[in-house]
N, C-alpha and C. Protein backbone atom coordinates (compact mmCIF):
# COMPACT_ATOMS: atom_id res chain seq x y z
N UNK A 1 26.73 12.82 -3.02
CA UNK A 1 25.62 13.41 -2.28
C UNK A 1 24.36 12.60 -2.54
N UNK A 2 23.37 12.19 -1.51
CA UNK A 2 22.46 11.75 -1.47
C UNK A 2 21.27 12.45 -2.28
N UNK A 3 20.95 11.85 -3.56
CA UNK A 3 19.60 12.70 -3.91
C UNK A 3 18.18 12.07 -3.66
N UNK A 4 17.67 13.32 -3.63
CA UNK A 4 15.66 12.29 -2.78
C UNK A 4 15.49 12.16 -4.29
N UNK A 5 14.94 10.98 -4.27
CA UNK A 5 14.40 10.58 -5.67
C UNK A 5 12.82 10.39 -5.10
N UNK A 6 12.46 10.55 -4.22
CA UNK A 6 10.90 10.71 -4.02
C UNK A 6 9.89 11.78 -4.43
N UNK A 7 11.00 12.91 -4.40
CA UNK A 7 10.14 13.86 -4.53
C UNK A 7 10.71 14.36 -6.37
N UNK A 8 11.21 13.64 -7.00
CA UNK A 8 11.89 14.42 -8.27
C UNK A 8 10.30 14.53 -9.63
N UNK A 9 10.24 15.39 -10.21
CA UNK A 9 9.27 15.07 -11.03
C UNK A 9 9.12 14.30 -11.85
N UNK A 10 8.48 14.05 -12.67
CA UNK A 10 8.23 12.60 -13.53
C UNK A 10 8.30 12.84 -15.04
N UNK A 11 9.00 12.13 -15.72
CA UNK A 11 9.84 12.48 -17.14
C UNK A 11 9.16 12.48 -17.77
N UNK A 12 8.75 13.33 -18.59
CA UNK A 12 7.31 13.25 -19.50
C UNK A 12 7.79 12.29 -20.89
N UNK A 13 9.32 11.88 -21.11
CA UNK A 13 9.86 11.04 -22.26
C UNK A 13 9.97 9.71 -21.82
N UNK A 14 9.81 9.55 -20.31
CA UNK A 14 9.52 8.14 -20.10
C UNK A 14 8.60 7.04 -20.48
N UNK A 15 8.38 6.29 -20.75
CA UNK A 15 6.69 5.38 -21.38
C UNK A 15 6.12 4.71 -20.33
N UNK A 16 4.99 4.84 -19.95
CA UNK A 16 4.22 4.48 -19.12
C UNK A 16 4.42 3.16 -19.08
N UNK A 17 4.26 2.08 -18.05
CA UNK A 17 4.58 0.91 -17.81
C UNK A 17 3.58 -0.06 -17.12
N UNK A 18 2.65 -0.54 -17.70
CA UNK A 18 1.23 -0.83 -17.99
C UNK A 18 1.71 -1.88 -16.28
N UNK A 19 2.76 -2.69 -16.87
CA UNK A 19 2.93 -3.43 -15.58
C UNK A 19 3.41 -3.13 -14.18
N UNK A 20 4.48 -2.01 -14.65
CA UNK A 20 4.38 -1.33 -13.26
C UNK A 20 2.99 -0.41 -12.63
N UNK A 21 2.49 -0.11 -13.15
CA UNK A 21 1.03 0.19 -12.74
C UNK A 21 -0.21 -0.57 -11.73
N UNK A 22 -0.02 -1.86 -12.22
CA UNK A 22 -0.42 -3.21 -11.72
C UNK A 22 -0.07 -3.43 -11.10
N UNK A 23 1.75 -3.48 -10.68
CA UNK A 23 2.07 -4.28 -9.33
C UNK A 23 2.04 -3.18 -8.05
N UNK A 24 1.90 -1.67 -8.51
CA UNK A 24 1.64 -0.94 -7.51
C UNK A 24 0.05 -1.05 -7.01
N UNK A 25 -0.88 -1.18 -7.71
CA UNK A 25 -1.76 -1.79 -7.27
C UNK A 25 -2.31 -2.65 -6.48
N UNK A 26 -1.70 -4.27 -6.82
CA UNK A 26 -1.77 -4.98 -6.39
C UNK A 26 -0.47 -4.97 -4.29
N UNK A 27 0.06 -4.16 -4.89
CA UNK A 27 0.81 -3.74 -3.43
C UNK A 27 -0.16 -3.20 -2.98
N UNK A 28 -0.72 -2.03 -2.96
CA UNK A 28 -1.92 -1.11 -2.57
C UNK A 28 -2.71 -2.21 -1.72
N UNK A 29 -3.55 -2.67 -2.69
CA UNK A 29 -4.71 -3.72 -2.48
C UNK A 29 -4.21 -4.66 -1.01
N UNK A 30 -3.05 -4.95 -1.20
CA UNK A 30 -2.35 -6.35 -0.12
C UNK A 30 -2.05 -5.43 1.20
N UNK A 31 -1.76 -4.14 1.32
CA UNK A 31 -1.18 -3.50 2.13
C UNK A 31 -2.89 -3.33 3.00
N UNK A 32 -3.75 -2.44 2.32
CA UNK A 32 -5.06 -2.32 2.70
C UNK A 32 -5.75 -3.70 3.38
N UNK A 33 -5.46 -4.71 2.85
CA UNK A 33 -6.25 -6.01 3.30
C UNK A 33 -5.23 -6.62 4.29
N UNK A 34 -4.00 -6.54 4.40
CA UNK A 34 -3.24 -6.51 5.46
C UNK A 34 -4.10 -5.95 6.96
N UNK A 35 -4.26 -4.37 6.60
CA UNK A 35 -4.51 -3.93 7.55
C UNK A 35 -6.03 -3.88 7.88
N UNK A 36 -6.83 -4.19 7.06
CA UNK A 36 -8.31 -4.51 7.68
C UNK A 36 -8.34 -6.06 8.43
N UNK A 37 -7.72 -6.86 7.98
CA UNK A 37 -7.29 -7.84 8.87
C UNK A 37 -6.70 -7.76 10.25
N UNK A 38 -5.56 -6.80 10.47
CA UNK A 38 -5.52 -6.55 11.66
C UNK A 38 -6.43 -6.06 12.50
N UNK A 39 -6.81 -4.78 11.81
CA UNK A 39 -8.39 -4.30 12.48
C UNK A 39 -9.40 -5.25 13.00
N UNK A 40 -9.69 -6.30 12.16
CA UNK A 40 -10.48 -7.32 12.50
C UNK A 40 -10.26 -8.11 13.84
N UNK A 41 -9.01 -8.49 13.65
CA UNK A 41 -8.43 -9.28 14.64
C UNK A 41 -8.72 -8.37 15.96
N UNK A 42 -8.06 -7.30 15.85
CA UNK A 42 -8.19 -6.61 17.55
C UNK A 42 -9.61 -5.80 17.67
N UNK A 43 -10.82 -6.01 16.52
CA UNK A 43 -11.77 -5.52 16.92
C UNK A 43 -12.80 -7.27 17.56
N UNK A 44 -11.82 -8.09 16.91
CA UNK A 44 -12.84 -9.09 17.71
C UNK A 44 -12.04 -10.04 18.94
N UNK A 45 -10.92 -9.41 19.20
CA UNK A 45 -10.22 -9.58 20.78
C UNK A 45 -10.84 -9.38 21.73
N UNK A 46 -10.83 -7.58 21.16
CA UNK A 46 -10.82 -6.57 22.39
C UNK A 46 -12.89 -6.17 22.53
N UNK A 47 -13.17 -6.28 21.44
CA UNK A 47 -14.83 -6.14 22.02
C UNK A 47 -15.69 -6.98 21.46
N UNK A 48 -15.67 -8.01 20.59
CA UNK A 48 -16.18 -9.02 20.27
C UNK A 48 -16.21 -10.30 21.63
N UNK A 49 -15.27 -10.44 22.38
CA UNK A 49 -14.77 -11.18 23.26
C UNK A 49 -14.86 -11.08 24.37
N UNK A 50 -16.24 -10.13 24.99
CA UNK A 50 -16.63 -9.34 26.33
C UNK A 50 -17.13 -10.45 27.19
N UNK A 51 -15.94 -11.10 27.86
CA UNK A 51 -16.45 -12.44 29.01
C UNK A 51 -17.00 -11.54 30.54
């Protein structure tokens, strides 16, 4: 059987993982600047570009 591991709670005997902390971050950060880049792009297509 398929279990959701998304939603399971979080092991309080586990040890925090200084580096996994960081690379979710740094995902965060790349995902966000990903998408203000796109924004950029089709905000200076579509109305920056008024011929």
């Amino acid at each position: 059987m398929l279990k959701m591991y998304f939603f399971r709670k979080q092991d309080p005997n586990r040890p925090t993982n200084f580096n996994l902390k960081v690379m979710h971050y740094i995902n965060a950060l790349a995902i966000i600047m990903f998408l203000g880049g796109i924004l950029y792009k089709l905000i200076n297509w579509f109305i920056l570009s008024g011929k």
